[in-house]
N, C-alpha and C. Protein backbone atom coordinates (compact mmCIF):
# COMPACT_ATOMS: atom_id res chain seq x y z
N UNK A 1 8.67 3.84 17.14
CA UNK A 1 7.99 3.34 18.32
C UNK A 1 6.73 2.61 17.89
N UNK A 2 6.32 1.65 18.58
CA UNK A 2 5.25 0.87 17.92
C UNK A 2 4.10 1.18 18.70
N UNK A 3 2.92 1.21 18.59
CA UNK A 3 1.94 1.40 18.78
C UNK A 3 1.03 0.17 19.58
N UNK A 4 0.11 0.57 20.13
CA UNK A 4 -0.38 -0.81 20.88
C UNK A 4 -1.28 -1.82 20.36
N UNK A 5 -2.08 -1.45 18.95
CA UNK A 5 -2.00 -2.32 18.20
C UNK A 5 -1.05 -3.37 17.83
N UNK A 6 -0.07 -2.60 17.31
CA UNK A 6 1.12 -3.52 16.80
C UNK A 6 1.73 -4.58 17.97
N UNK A 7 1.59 -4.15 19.30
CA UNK A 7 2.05 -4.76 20.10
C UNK A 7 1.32 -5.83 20.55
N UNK A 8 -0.06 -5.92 20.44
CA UNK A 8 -0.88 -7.32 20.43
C UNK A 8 -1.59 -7.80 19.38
N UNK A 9 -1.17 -7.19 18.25
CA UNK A 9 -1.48 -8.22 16.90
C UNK A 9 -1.38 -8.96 16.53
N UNK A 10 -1.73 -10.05 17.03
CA UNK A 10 -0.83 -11.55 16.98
C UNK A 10 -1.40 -12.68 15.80
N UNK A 11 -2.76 -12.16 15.18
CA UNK A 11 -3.55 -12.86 14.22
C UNK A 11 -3.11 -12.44 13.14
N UNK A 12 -2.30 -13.78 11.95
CA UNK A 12 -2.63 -12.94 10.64
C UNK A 12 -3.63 -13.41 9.83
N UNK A 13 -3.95 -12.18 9.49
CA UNK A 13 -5.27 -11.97 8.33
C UNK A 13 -4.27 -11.16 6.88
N UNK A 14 -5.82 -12.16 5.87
CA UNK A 14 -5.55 -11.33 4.67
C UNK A 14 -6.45 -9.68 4.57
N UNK A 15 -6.30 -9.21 3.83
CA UNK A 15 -7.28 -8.22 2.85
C UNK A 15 -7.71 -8.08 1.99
N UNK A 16 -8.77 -8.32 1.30
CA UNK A 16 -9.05 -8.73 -0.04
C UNK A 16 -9.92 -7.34 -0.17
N UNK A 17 -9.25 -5.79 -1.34
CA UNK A 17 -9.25 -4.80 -1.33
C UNK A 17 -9.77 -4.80 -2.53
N UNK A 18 -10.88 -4.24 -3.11
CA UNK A 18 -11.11 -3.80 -4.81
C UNK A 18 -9.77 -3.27 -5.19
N UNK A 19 -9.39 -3.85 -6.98
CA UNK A 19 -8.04 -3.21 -7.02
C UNK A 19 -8.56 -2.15 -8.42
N UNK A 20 -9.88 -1.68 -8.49
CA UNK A 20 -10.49 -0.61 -9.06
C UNK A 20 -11.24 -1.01 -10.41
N UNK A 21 -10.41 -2.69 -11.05
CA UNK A 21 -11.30 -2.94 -12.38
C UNK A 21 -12.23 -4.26 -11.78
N UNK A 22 -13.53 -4.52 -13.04
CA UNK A 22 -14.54 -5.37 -12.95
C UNK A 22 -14.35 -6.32 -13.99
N UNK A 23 -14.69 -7.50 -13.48
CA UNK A 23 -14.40 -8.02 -14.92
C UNK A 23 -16.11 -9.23 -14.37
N UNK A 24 -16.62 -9.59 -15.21
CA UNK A 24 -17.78 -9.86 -15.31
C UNK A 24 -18.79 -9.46 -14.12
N UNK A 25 -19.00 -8.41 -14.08
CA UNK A 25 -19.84 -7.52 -13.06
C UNK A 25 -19.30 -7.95 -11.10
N UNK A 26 -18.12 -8.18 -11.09
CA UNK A 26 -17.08 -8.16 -9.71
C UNK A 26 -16.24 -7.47 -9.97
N UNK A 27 -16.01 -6.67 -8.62
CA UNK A 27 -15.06 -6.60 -8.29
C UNK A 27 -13.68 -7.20 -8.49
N UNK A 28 -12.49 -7.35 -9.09
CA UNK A 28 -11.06 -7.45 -8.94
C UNK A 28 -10.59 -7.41 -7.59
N UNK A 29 -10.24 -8.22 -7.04
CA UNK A 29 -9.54 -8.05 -5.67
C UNK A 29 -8.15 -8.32 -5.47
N UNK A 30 -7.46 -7.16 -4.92
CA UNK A 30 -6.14 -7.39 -4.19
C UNK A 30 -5.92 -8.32 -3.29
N UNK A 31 -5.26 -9.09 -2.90
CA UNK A 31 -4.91 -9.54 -1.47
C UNK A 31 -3.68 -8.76 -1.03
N UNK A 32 -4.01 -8.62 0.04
CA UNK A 32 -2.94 -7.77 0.53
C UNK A 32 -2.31 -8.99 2.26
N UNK A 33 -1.50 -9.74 1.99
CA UNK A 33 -1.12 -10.06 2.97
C UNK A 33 0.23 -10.05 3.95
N UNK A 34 0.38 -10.88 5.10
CA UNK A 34 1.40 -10.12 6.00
C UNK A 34 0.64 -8.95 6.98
N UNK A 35 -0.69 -8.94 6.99
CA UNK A 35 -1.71 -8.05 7.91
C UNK A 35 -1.67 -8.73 9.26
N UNK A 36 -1.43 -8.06 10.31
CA UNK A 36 -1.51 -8.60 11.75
C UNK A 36 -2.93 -7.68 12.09
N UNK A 37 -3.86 -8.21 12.80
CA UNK A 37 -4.73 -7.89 13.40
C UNK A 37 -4.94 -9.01 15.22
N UNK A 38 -5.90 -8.12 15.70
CA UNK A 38 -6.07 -8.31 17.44
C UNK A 38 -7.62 -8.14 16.69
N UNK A 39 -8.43 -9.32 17.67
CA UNK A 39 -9.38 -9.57 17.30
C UNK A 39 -10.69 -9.33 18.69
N UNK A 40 -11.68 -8.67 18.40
CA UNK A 40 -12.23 -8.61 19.52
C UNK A 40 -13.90 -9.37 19.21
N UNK A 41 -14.57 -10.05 20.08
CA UNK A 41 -15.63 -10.61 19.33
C UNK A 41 -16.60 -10.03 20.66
N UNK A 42 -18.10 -9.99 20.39
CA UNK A 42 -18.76 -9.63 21.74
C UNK A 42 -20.45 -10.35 21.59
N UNK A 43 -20.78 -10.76 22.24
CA UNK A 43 -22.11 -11.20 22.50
C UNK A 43 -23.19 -9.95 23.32
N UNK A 44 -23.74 -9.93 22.32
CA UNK A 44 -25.17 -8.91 23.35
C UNK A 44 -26.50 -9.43 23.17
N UNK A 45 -27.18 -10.21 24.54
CA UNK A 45 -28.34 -10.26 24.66
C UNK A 45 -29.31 -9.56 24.61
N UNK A 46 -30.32 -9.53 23.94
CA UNK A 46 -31.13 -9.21 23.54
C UNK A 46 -32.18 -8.87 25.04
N UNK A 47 -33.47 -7.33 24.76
CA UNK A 47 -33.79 -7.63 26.07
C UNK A 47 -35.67 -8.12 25.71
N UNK A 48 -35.44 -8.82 24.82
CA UNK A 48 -37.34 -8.97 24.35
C UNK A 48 -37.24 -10.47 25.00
N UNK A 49 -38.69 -10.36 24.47
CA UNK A 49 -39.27 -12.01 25.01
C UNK A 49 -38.78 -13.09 23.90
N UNK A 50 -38.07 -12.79 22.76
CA UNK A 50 -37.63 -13.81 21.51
C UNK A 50 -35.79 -14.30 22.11
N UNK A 51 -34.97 -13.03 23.14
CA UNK A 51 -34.23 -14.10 23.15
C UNK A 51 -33.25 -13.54 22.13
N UNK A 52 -33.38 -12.42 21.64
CA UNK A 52 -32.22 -12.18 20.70
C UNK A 52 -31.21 -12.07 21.07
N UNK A 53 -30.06 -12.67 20.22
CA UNK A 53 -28.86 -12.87 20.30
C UNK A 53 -27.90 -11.70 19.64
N UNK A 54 -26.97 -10.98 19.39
CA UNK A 54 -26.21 -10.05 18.65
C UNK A 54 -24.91 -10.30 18.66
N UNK A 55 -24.35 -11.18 17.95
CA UNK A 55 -22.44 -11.19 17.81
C UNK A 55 -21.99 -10.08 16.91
N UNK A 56 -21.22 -10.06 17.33
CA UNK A 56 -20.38 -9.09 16.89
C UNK A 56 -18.51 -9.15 17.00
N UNK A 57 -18.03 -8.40 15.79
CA UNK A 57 -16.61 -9.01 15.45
C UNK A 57 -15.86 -7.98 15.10
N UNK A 58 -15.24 -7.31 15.86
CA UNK A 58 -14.24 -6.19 15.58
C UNK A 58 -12.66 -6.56 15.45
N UNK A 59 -12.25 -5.91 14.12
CA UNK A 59 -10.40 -6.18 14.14
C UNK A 59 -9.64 -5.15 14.26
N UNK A 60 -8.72 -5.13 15.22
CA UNK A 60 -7.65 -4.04 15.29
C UNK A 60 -6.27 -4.13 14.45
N UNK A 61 -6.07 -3.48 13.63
CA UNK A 61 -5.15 -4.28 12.45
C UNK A 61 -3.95 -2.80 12.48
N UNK A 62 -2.99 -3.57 12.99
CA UNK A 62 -1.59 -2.87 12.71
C UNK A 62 -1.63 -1.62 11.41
N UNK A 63 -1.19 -0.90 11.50
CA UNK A 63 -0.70 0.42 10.34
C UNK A 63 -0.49 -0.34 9.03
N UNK A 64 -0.56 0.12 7.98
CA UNK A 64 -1.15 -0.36 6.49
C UNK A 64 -0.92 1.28 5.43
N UNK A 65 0.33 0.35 4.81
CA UNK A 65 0.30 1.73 4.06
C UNK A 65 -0.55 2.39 2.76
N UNK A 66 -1.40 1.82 2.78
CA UNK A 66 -2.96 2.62 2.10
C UNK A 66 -4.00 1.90 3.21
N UNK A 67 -4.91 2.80 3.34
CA UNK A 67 -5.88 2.48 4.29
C UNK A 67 -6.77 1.49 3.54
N UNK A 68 -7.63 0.66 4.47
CA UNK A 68 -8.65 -0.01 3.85
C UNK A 68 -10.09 0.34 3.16
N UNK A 69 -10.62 -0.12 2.38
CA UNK A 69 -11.47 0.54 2.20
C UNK A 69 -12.64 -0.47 2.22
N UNK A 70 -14.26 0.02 2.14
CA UNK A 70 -15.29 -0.54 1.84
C UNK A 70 -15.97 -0.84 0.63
N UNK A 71 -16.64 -1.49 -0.07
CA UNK A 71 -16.22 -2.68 0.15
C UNK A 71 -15.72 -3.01 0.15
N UNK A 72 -15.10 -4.08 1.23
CA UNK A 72 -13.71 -5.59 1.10
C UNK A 72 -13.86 -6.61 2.04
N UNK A 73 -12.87 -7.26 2.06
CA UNK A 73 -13.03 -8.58 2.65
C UNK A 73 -11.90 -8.46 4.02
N UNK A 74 -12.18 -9.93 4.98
CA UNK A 74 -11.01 -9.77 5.60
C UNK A 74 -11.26 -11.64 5.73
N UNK A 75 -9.84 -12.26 5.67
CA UNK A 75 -9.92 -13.93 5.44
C UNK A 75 -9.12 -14.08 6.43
N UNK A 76 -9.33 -14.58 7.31
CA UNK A 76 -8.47 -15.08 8.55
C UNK A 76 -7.64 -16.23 8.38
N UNK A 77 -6.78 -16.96 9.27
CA UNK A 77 -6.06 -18.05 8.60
C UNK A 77 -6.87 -19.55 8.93
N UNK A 78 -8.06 -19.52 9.43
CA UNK A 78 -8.54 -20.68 9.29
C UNK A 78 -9.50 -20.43 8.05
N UNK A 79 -9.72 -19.56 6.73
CA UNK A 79 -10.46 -19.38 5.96
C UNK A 79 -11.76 -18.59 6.12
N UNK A 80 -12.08 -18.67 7.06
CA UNK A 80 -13.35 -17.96 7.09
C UNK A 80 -12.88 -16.12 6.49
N UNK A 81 -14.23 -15.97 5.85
CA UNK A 81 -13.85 -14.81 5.30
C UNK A 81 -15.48 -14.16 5.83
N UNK A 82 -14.85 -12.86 6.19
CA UNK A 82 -15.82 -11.89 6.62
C UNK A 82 -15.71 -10.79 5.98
N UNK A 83 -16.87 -9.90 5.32
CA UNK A 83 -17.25 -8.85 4.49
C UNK A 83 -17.06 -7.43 5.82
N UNK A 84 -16.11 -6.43 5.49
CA UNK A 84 -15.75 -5.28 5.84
C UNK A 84 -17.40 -4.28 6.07
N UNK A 85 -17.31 -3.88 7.42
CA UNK A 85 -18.36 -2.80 7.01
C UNK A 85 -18.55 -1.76 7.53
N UNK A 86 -17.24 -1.39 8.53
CA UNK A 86 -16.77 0.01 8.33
C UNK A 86 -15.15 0.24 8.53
N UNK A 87 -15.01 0.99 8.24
CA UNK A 87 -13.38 1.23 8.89
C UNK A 87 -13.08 2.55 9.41
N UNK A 88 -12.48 2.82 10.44
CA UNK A 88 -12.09 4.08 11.08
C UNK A 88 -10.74 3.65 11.76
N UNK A 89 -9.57 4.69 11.25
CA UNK A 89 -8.33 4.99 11.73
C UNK A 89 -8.12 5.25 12.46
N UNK A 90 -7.55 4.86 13.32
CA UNK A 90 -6.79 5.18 15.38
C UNK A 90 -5.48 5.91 14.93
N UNK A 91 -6.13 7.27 15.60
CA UNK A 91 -4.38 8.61 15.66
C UNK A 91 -4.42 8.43 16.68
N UNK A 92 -2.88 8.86 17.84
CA UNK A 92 -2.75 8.96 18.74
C UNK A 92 -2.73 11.25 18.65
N UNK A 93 -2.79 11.57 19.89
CA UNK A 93 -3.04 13.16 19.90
C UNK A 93 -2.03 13.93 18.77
N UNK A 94 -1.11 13.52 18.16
CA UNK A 94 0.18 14.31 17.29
C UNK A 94 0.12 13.72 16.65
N UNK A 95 -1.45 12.61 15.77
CA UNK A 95 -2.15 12.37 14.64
C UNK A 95 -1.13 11.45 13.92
N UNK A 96 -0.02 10.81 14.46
CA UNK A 96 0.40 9.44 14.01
C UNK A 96 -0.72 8.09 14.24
N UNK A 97 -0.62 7.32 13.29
CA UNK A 97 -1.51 6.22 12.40
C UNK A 97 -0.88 5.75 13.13
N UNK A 98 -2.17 4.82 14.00
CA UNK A 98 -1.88 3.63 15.69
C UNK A 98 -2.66 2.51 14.78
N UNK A 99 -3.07 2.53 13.88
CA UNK A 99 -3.95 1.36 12.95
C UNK A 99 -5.63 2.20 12.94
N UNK A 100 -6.28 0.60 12.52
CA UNK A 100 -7.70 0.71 12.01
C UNK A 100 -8.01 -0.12 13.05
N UNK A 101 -10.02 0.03 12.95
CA UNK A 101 -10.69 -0.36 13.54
C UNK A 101 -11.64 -0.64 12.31
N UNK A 102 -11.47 -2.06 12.27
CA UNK A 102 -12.24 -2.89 11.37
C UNK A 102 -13.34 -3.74 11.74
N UNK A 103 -14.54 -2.87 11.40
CA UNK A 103 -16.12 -4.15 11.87
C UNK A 103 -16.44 -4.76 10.83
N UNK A 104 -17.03 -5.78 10.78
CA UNK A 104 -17.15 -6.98 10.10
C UNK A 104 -18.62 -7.57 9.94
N UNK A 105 -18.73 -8.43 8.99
CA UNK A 105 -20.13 -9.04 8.90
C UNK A 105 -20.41 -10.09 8.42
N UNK A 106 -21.03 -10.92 8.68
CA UNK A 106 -21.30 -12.57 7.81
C UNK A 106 -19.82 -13.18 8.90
N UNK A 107 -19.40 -14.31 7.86
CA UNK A 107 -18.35 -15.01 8.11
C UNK A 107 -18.34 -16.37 7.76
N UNK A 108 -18.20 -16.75 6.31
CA UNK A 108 -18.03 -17.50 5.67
C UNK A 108 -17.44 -18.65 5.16
């Protein structure tokens, strides 16, 4: 049975995952692609006299058979690549994996 992630994941994204070695003081990165994610973006005004602005960029990304981890990347298909900066797993109550909840930062 699919989950409701899976059912409006309609974006694919890569994953660009540390794959554990360094080679001139970086990270090694996996790509891990074939990732569907649902994308949520949000604007919050600020309540001072400057006017601040706050975007913000959350991904809901289909089940993944190793979870994601921090640091990593996530590259969308128009290129922009955004730096991972947290991740937390969606169980449904009988603790089957409904996906992740991926926040994000920069966007490059």
């Amino acid at each position: 049975m699919a989950g409701i992630i899976e059912k409006i994941a309609k974006n694919d994204v890569a994953l660009l995952q540390p794959s554990g070695a360094i080679t001139d003081g970086q990270y090694d990165l996996d790509v891990i692609t074939g990732v569907k994610a649902f994308v949520l973006e949000s604007v919050k005004q600020g309540y001072n006299e400057f006017g601040q602005v706050i975007y913000g960029k959350v991904f809901l990304v289909a089940p993944l058979p190793k979870t994601p981890v921090v640091p990593g990347y996530i590259r969308t298909a128009d290129g922009t690549t955004y730096s991972v900066a947290s991740v937390k797993p969606y169980r449904n109550m009988a603790g089957t994996l409904l996906g992740y909840r991926i926040a994000v930062a920069g966007g490059e």
